[in-house]
Protein backbone atom coordinates (compact mmCIF):
# COMPACT_ATOMS: atom_id res chain seq x y z
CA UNK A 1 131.75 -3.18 192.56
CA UNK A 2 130.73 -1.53 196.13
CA UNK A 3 128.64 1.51 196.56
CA UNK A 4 129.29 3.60 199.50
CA UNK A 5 125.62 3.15 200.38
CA UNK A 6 125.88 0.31 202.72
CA UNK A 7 121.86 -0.27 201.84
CA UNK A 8 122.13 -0.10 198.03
CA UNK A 9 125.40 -2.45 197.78
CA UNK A 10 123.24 -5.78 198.04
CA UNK A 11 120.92 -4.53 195.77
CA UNK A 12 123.38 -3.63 193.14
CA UNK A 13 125.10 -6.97 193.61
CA UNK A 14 121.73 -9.05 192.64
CA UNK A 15 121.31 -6.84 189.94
CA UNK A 16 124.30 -7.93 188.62
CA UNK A 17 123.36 -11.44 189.08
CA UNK A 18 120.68 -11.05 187.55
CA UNK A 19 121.68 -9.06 184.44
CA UNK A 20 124.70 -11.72 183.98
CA UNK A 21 121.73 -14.51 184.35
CA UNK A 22 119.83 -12.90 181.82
CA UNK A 23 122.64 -12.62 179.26
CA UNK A 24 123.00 -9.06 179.29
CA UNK A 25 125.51 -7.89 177.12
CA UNK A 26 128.33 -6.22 178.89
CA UNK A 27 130.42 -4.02 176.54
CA UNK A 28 127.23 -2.74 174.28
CA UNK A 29 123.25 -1.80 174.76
CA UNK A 30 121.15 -3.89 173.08
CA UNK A 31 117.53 -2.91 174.42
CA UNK A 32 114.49 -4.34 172.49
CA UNK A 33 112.72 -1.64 170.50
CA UNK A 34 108.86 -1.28 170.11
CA UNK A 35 107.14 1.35 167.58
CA UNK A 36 104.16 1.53 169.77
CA UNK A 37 103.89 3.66 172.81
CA UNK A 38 100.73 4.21 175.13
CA UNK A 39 101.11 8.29 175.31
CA UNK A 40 97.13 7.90 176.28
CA UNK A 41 97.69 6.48 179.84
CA UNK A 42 97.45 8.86 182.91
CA UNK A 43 100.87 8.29 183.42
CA UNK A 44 102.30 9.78 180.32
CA UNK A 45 100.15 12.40 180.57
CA UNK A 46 100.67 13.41 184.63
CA UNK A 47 104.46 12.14 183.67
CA UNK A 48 105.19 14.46 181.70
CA UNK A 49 102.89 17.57 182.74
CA UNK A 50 105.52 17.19 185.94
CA UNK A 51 108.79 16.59 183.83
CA UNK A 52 107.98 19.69 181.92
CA UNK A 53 107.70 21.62 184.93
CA UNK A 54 110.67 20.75 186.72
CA UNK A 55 112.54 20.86 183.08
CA UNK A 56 111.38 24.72 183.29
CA UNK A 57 113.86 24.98 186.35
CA UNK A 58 116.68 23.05 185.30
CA UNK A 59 117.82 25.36 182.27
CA UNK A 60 121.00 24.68 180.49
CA UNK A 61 121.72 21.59 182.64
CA UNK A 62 122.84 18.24 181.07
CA UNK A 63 119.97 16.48 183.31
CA UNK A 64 117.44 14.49 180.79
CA UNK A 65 113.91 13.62 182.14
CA UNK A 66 111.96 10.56 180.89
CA UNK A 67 108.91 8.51 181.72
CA UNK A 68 108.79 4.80 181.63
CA UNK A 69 106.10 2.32 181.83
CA UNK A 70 106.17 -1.12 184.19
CA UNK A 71 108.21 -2.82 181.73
CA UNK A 72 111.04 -0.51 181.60
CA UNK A 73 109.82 0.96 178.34
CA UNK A 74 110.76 4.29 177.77
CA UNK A 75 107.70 6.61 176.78
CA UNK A 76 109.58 10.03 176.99
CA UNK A 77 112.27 12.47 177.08
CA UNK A 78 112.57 15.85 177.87
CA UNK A 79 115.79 17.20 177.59
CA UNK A 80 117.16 21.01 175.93
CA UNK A 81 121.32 19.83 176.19
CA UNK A 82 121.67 18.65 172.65
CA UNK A 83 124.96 17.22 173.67
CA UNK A 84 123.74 14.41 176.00
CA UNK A 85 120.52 13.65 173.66
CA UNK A 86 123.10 12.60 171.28
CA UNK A 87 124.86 10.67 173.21
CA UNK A 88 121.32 8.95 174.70
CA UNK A 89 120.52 8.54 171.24
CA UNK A 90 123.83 6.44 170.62
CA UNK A 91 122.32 4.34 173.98
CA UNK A 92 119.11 4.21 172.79
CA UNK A 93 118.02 5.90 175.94
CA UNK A 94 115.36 7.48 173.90
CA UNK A 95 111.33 6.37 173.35
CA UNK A 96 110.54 3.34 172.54
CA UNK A 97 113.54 1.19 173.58
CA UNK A 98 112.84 -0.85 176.53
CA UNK A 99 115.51 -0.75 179.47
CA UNK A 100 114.43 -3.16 182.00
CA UNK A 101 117.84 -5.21 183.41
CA UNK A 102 116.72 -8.63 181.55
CA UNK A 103 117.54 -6.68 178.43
CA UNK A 104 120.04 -3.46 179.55
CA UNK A 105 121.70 -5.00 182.57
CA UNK A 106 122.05 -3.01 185.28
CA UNK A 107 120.76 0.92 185.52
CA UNK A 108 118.90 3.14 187.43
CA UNK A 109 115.26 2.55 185.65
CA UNK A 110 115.70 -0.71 185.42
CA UNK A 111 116.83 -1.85 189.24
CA UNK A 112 114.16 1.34 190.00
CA UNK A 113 111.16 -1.37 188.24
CA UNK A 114 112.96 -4.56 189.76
CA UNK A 115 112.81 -3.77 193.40
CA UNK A 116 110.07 -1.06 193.37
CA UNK A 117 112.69 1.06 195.27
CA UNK A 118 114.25 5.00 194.50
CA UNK A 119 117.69 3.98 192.81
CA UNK A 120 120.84 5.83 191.82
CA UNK A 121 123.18 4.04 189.44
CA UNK A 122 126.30 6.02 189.36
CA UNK A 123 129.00 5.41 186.17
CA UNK A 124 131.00 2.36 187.28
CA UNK A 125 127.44 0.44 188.69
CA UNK A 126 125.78 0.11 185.42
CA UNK A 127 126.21 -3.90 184.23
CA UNK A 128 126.98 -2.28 180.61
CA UNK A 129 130.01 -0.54 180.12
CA UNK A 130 128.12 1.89 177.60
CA UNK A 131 126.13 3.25 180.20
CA UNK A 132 129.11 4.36 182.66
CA UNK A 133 129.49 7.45 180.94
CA UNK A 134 125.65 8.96 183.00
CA UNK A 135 124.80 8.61 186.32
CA UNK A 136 121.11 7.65 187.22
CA UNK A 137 118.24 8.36 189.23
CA UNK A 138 114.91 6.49 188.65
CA UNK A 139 111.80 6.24 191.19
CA UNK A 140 109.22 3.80 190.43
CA UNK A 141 104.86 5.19 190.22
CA UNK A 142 102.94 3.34 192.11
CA UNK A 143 99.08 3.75 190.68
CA UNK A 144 97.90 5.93 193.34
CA UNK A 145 94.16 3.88 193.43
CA UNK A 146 95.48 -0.12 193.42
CA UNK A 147 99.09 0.12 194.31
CA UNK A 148 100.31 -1.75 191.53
CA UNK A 149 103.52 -0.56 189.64
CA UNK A 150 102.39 1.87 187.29
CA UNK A 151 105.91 2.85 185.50
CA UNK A 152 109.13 5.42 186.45
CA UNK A 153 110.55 8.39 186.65
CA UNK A 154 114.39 8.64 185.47
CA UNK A 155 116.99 11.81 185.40
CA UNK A 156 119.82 11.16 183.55
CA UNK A 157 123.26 13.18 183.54
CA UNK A 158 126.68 12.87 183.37
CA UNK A 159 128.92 10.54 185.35
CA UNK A 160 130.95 13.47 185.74
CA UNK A 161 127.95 15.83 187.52
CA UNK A 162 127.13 16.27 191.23
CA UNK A 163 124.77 13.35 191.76
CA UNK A 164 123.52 14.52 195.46
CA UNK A 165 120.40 16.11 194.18
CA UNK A 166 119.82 13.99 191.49
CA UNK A 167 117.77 11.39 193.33
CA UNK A 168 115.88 13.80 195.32
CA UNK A 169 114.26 15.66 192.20
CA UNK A 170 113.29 12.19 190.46
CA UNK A 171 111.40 11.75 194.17
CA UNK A 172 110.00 14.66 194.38
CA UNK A 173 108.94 14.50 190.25
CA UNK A 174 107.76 10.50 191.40
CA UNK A 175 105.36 11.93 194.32
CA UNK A 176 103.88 15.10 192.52
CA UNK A 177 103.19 12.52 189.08
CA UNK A 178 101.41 10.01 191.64
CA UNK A 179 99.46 13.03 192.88
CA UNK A 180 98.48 14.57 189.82
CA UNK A 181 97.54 11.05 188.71
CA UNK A 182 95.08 10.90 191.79
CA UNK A 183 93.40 14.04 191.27
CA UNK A 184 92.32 13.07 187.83
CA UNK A 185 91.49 9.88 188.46
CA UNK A 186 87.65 11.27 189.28
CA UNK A 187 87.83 11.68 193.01
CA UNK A 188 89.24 8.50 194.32
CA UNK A 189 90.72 7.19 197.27
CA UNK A 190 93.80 6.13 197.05
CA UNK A 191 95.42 2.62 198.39
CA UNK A 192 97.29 3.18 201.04
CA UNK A 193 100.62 1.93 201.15
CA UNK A 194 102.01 -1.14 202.53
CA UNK A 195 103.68 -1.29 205.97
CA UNK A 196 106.09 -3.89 206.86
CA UNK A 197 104.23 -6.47 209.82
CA UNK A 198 104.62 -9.49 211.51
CA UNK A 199 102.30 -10.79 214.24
CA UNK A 200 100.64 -13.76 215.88
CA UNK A 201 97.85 -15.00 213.39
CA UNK A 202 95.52 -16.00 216.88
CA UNK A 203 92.42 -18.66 215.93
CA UNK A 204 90.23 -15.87 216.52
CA UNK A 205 91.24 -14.10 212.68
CA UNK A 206 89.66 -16.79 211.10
CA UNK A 207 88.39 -19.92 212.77
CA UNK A 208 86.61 -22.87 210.01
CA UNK A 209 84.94 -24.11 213.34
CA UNK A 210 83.55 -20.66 214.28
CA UNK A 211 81.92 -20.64 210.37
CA UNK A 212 80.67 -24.12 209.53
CA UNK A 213 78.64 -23.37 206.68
CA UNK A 214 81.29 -21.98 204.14
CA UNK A 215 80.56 -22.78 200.55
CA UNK A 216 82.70 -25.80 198.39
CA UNK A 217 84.95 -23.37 196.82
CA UNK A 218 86.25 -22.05 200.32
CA UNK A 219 86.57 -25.61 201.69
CA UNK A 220 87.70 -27.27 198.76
CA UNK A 221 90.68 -24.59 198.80
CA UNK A 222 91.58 -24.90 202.21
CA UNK A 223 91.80 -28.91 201.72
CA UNK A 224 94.10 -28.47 198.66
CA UNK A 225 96.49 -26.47 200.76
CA UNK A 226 96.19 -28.76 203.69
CA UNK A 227 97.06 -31.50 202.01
CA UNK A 228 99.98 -30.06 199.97
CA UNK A 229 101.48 -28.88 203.24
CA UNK A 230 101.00 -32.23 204.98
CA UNK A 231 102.90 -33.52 201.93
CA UNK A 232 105.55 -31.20 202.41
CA UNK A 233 105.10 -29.03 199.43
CA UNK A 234 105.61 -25.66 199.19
CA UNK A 235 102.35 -23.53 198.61
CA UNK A 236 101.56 -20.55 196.94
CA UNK A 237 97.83 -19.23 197.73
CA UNK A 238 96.54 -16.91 195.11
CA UNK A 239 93.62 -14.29 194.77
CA UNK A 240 92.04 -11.21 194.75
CA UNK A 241 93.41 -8.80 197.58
CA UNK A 242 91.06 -9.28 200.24
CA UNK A 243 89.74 -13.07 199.24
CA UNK A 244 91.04 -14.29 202.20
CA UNK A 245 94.20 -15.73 201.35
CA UNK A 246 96.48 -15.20 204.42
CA UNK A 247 93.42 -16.56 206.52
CA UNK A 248 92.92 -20.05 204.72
CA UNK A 249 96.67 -20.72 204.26
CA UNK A 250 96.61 -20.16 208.48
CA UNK A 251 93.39 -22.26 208.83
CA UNK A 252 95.19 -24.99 206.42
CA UNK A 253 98.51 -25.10 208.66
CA UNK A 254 96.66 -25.30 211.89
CA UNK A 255 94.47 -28.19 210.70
CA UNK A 256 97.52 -29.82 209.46
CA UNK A 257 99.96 -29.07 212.75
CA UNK A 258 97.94 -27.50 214.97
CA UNK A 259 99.87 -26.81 217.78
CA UNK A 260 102.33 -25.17 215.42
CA UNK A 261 102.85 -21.56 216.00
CA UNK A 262 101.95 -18.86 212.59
CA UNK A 263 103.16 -16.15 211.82
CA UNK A 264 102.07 -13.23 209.00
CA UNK A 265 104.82 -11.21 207.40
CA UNK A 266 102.96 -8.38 205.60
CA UNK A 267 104.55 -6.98 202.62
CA UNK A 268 106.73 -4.09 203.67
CA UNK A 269 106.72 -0.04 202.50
CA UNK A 270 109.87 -0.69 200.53
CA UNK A 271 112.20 1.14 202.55
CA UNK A 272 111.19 -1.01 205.12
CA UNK A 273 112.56 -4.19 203.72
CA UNK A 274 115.76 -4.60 205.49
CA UNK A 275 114.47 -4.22 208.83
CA UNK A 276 111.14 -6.23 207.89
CA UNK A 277 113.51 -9.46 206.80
CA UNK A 278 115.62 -8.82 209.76
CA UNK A 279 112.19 -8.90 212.29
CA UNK A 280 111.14 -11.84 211.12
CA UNK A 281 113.51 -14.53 208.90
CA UNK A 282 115.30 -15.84 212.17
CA UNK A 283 111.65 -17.21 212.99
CA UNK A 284 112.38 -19.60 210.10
CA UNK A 285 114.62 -22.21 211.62
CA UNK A 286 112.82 -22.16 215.06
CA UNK A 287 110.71 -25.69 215.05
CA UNK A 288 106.66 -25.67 215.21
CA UNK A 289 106.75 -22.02 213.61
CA UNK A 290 105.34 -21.02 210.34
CA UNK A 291 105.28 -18.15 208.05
CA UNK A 292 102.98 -16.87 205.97
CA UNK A 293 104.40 -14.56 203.82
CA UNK A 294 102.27 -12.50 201.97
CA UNK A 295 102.13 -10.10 199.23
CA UNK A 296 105.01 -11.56 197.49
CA UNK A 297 104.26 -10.21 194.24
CA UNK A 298 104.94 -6.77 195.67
CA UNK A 299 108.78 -7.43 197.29
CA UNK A 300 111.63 -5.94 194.91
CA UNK A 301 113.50 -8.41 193.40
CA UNK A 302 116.46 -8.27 195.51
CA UNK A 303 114.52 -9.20 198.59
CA UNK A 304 112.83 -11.82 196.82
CA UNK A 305 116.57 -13.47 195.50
CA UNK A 306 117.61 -13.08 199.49
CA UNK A 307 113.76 -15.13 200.51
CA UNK A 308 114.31 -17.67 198.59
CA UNK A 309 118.13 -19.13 199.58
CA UNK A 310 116.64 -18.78 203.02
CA UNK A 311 113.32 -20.64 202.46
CA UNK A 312 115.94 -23.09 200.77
CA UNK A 313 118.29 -23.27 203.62
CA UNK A 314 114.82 -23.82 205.81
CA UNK A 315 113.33 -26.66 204.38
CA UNK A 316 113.80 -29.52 206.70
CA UNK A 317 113.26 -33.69 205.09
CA UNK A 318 109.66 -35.11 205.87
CA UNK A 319 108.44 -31.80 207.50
CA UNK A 320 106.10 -29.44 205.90
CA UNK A 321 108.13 -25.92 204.76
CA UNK A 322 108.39 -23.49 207.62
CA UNK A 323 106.46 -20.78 204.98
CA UNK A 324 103.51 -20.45 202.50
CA UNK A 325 103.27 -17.62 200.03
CA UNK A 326 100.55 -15.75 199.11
CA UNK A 327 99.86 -13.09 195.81
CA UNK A 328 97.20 -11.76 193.83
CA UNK A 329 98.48 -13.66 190.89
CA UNK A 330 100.88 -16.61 190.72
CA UNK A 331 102.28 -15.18 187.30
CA UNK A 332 103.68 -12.01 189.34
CA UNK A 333 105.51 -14.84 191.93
CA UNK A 334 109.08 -12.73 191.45
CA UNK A 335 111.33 -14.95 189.08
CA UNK A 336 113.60 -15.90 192.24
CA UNK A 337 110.57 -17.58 194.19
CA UNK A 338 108.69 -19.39 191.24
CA UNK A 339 110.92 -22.24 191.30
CA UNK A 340 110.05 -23.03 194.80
CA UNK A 341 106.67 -23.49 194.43
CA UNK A 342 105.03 -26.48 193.71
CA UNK A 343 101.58 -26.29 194.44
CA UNK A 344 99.60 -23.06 193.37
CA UNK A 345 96.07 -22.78 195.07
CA UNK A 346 93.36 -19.99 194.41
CA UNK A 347 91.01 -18.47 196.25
CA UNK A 348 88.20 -17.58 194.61
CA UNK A 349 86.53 -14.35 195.12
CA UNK A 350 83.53 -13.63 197.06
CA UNK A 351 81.37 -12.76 194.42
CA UNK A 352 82.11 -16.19 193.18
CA UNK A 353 81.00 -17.91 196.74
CA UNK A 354 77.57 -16.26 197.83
CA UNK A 355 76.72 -18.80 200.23
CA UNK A 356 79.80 -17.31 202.00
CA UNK A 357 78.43 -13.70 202.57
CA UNK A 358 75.46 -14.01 205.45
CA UNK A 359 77.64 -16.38 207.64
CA UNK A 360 80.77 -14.09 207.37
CA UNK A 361 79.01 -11.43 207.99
CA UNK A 362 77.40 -12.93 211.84
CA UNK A 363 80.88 -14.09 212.10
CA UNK A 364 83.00 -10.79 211.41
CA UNK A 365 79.74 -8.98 213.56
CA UNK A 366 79.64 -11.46 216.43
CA UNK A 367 83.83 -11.08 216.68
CA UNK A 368 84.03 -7.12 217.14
CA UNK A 369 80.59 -7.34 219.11
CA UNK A 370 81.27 -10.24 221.65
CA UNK A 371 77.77 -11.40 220.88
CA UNK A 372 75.27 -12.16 218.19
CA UNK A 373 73.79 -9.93 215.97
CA UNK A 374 71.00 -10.24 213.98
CA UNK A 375 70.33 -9.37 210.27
CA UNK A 376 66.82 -8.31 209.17
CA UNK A 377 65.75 -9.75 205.77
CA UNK A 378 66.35 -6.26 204.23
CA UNK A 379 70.12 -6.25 204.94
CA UNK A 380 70.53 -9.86 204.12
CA UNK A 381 69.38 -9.25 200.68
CA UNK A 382 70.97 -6.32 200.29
CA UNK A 383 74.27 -7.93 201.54
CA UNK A 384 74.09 -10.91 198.84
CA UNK A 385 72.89 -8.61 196.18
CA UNK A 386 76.56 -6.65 196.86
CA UNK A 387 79.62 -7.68 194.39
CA UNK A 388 81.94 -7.47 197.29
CA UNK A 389 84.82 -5.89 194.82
CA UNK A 390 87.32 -5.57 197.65
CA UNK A 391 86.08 -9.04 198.51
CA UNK A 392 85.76 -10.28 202.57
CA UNK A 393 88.08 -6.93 203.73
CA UNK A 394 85.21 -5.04 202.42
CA UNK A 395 82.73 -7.12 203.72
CA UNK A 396 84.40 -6.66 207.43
CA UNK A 397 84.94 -3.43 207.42
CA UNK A 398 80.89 -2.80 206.51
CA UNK A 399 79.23 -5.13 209.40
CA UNK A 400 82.01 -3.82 211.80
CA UNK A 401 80.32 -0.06 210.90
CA UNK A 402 77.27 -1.92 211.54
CA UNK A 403 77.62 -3.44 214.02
CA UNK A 404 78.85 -0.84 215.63
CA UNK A 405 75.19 0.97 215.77
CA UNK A 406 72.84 -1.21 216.71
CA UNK A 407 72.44 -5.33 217.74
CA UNK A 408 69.88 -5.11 214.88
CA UNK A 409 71.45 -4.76 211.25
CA UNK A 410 68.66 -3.11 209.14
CA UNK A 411 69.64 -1.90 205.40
CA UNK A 412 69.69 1.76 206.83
CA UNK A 413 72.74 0.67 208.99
CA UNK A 414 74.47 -0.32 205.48
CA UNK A 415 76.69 2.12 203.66
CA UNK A 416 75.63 3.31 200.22
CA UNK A 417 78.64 1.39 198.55
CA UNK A 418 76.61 -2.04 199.44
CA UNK A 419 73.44 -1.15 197.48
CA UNK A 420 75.06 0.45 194.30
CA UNK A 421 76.88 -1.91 191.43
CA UNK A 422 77.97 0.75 188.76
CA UNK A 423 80.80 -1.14 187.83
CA UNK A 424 82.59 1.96 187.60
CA UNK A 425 83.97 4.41 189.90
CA UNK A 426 82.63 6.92 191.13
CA UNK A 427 83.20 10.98 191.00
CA UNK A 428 83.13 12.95 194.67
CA UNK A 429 79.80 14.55 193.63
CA UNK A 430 78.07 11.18 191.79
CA UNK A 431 79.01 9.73 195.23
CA UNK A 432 77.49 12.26 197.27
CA UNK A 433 74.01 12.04 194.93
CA UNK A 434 74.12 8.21 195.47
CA UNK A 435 74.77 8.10 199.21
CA UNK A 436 71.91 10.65 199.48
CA UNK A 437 69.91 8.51 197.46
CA UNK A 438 70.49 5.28 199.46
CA UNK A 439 69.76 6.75 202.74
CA UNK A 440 66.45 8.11 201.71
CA UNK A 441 65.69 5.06 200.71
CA UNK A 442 66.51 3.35 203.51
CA UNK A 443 64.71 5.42 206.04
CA UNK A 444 61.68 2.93 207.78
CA UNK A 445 58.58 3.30 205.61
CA UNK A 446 60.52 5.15 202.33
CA UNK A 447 58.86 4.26 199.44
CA UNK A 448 60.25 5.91 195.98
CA UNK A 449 57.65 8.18 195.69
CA UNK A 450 58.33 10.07 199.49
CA UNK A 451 62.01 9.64 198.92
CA UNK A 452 61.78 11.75 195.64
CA UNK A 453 59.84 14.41 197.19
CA UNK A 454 62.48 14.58 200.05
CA UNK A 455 65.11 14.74 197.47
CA UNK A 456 63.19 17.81 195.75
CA UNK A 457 63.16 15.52 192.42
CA UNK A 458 60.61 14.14 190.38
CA UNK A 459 59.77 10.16 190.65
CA UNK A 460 60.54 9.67 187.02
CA UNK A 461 63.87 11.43 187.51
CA UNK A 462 65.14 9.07 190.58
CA UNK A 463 63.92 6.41 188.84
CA UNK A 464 66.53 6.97 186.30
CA UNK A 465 69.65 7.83 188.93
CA UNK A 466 68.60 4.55 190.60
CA UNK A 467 69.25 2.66 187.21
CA UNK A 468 72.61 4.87 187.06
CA UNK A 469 73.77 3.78 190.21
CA UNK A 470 72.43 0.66 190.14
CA UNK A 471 70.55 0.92 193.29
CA UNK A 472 67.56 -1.22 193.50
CA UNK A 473 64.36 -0.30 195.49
CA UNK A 474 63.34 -4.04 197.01
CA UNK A 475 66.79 -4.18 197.95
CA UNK A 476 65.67 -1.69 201.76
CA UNK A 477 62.05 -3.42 201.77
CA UNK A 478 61.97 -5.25 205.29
C-alpha cells in the first residue's frame, strides 16, 4: 500500500501496524457499539449547526457528514443519498458505533483522532476490506479554549467520486465548528496553537541556585528526576501545563551532568511534524546533549511510533538517556512511548506549593528587569491569595506586566485576574465589570465606600459583585 502523498505514506503505514497490532479484523467491521451519546456537548451542537449548513450546498451528492467525539465515536450523520446510508448502515458507519483504528483498523476518522492530523483514506488504504468501497476525509476539533482533542469531522463518499475537494470541505467544516464553538463558549480566549521549537534551554530559564527557597514538593521532584537520570532511567515529568515541567527536568539534568548541553523540543503545529523531527532527532546521538521533549501527549501517533525506535536506537549502556519526556498526564503518554518509561515524576501545581509564589515572583521580576524589585505587602498578599490556574506561566507573564511599570510592585500594578477566584470563566462583559472593580479598588487610599461612589453603585450592591467575583477588599490594603 503507497499513497501518492509522499507525507501521508508513513502515516498510513503505522496505521496499519497498528490496526494489525490491535487485532483489527481485516475482511469485516466489527466496531464496538454504545447506546449512549453526549448530543449535549458544544461539539455536537456547533458540529452539526456547521454540517447542516454545508449539507444545504451539497444537494443530491453521495457525500455523508458526521461528527465524532475523541474516541472515534460517531455522534452523527447527515446525509439525503439514501443509497450510501444503506450501505453505511451495513458498516455501521452510523451513531453510536465507535471507529477509532484499535477497533475499525485503518480509516479516515480514525488515523484523523490518532495523529491529530487532516486525513484522507482513499478505497484501497482502509485496513478493512469493507471499508474500500468510500473514500474518507476526517479533520480532528481541537477545543478552541485548552487545546485538547475535542472530537472530528468526517465526509464520506464513494471510492469511485472525485476526492480533491473532499478534504478541503471537512477543513473548512473543522475550522468554522472550532469557531462557532469559541463564540459560545462565553467570550473566551482561545489557546493558541502549538508551534514546532527547539532551542538552547540557557541556566538563566530556570536556575535552583538563583531561587533557594523553593518549597519540598519542588525540590523533592527535581531530586526524584535527578536521581532516576543518574541511574539511567528514562523519565517522564508530568503536570499541569505551566507547572514547570520542562524547567525541573533541565535543572535535574544539569545537576546530574552539568556540562551536558539541553535541548527543548516543543510540541509541533501538526503539520509541522516532519520538519520538527528532522530539526532536531540527529541531536540524539551527539554525546553530552540532551532532549527534553515535551508535550508528548499532544504528537499523533505516527510520530510518536517513529520517537520511540529512535530514543531506542539512542540509549547508550551506563549513560543516562539522551531525552526526558514531559505531559500533562502520564496516562495520555501515546501507547508507542509508555513502554519506555520507567520512572514517572509529577510536578505539582502551584496552588499546591505557596511557599513557591513570592520567590518566583522576585525571580521571574529580577530576570526581565536586570535588578531587584520590590513587592509591597499589598501585592504579596494578593499574589499568594491567587490560585495560579495556568500555574508559574501565569505567574510570569503577571510580574513581567509588572514589572514592567514600576521598581515598586503595588496591588494596583496587578491585573484583575490575580484578585478574582470565581472558579468559573468569565463572560466579555462580567470581565469588564470585574476589572473595573479591581482597579477602583486598587487606587492608593480606595476604600469600598469611595470606590462604589466612583462606580455610580451603591455599597451594598459592590459588596455583593465582590462576593461574585470573588474579589476581596484586604487583599489592595498596603
Amino acid at each position: 500500500m503507497e499513497s501518492a502523498n509522499a507525507v501521508i505514506a508513513p502515516r498510513l503505514r503505522a496505521s496499519w501496524q497498528r490496526s494489525a497490532r490491535y487485532g483489527a479484523p481485516e475482511d469485516e467491521v466489527r466496531p464496538v457499539f454504545t447506546g449512549s451519546l453526549d448530543t449535549g456537548s458544544l461539539l455536537y451542537e456547533c458540529g452539526n449547526e456547521v454540517l447542516r449548513g454545508l449539507q444545504a450546498t451539497l444537494a443530491n451528492e453521495p457525500v455523508s457528514l458526521m461528527i465524532t467525539d475523541s474516541e472515534g465515536l460517531v455522534l452523527s450523520r447527515l446525509c439525503t443519498d439514501a443509497s450510501i446510508v444503506r450501505s453505511l448502515d451495513r458498516v455501521h458507519l452510523a451513531p453510536g458505533f465507535y471507529f477509532a483504528e484499535s477497533n475499525a483498523g485503518t480509516n479516515g476518522l480514525g488515523l484523523a483522532l490518532a495523529d491529530r492530523a487532516p486525513t484522507l483514506v482513499r478505497a484501497a488504504e482502509h485496513y478493512c476490506t469493507g471499508l474500500r468501497g468510500y473514500t474518507c476525509a476526517a479533520v480532528p476539533v481541537l477545543d478552541p479554549l485548552t487545546g485538547a482533542l475535542a472530537g472530528s469531522v468526517n465526509l464520506t463518499t464513494w471510492s469511485d467520486q472525485s476526492s480533491e475537494l473532499l478534504l478541503a470541505l471537512a477543513q473548512a467544516a473543522a475550522g468554522n465548528t472550532a469557531a462557532l464553538m469559541l463564540a459560545r463558549a462565553s467570550g473566551r480566549t482561545p489557546r493558541p496553537a502549538p508551534r514546532g521549537e527547539v532551542f538552547r534551554v540557557r541556566p538563566d530559564r530556570f536556575d535552583p541556585a538563583d531561587v533557594p527557597s523553593l518549597s519540598p514538593g519542588w525540590s523533592d521532584a527535581l531530586g526524584e528526576v535527578g536521581s532516576a537520570l543518574s541511574r539511567g532511567r528514562v523519565v517522564a515529568v508530568v503536570g499541569e501545563a505551566g507547572a514547570g515541567k520542562t524547567a525541573l527536568a533541565s535543572a535535574a539534568r544539569r545537576a546530574t551532568r552539568p556540562r551536558d548541553r539541553v535541548l527543548n523540543a516543543r510540541p509541533p503545529a501538526p503539520d509541522d511534524v516532519d520538519t520538527w523531527l528532522t530539526l532536531w532527532t540527529p541531536e540524539l546521538v551527539k554525546d553530552g546533549t540532551c532532549v527534553i521533549v515535551s508535550g508528548v501527549d499532544t504528537l499523533p501517533a505516527w510520530a510518536a511510533a517513529e520517537l520511540a525506535g529512535l530514543f531506542a536506537d539512542a540509549r547508550r549502556e551506563g549513560e543516562p538517556p539522551p531525552f526526558v519526556l514531559t505531559a500533562e498526564d502520564a496516562g495520555a503518554i501515546p501507547e508507542a512511548l509508555a513502554p519506555l518509561v520507567e520512572v514517572v515524576v509529577e510536578v505539582p501545581a502551584l496552588r499546591f506549593r505557596p511557599d513557591d509564589i513570592v520567590p518566583l515572583a522576585r525571580h521571574f521580576a529580577r530576570r526581565d528587569r536586570g535588578r531587584e524589585v520590590a513587592f509591597t505587602p499589598a501585592a504579596v498578599r494578593a499574589l499568594t491569595a491567587c490560585d495560579w490556574p495556568e500555574n508559574a506561566k501565569q505567574l510570569r507573564r503577571v510580574v513581567r506586566e509588572a514589572a514592567s511599570r514600576s521598581d515598586v510592585i503595588d496591588s494596583r500594578h496587578l491585573p484583575a485576574e490575580v484578585f478574582s477566584g470565581v472558579g468559573h470563566r468569565l463572560g466579555r462583559l462580567q470581565a469588564m465589570e470585574r476589572d473595573e472593580i479591581v482597579r477602583c479598588l486598587a487606587e492608593p487610599g480606595a476604600t469600598v465606600v469611595g470606590a462604589a461612589e466612583k462606580l455610580g453603585m451603591g455599597r451594598a450592591t459592590l459588596y455583593r459583585k465582590m462576593g461574585q467575583y470573588g474579589i476581596k477588599a484586604r487583599q489592595f490594603r498596603s
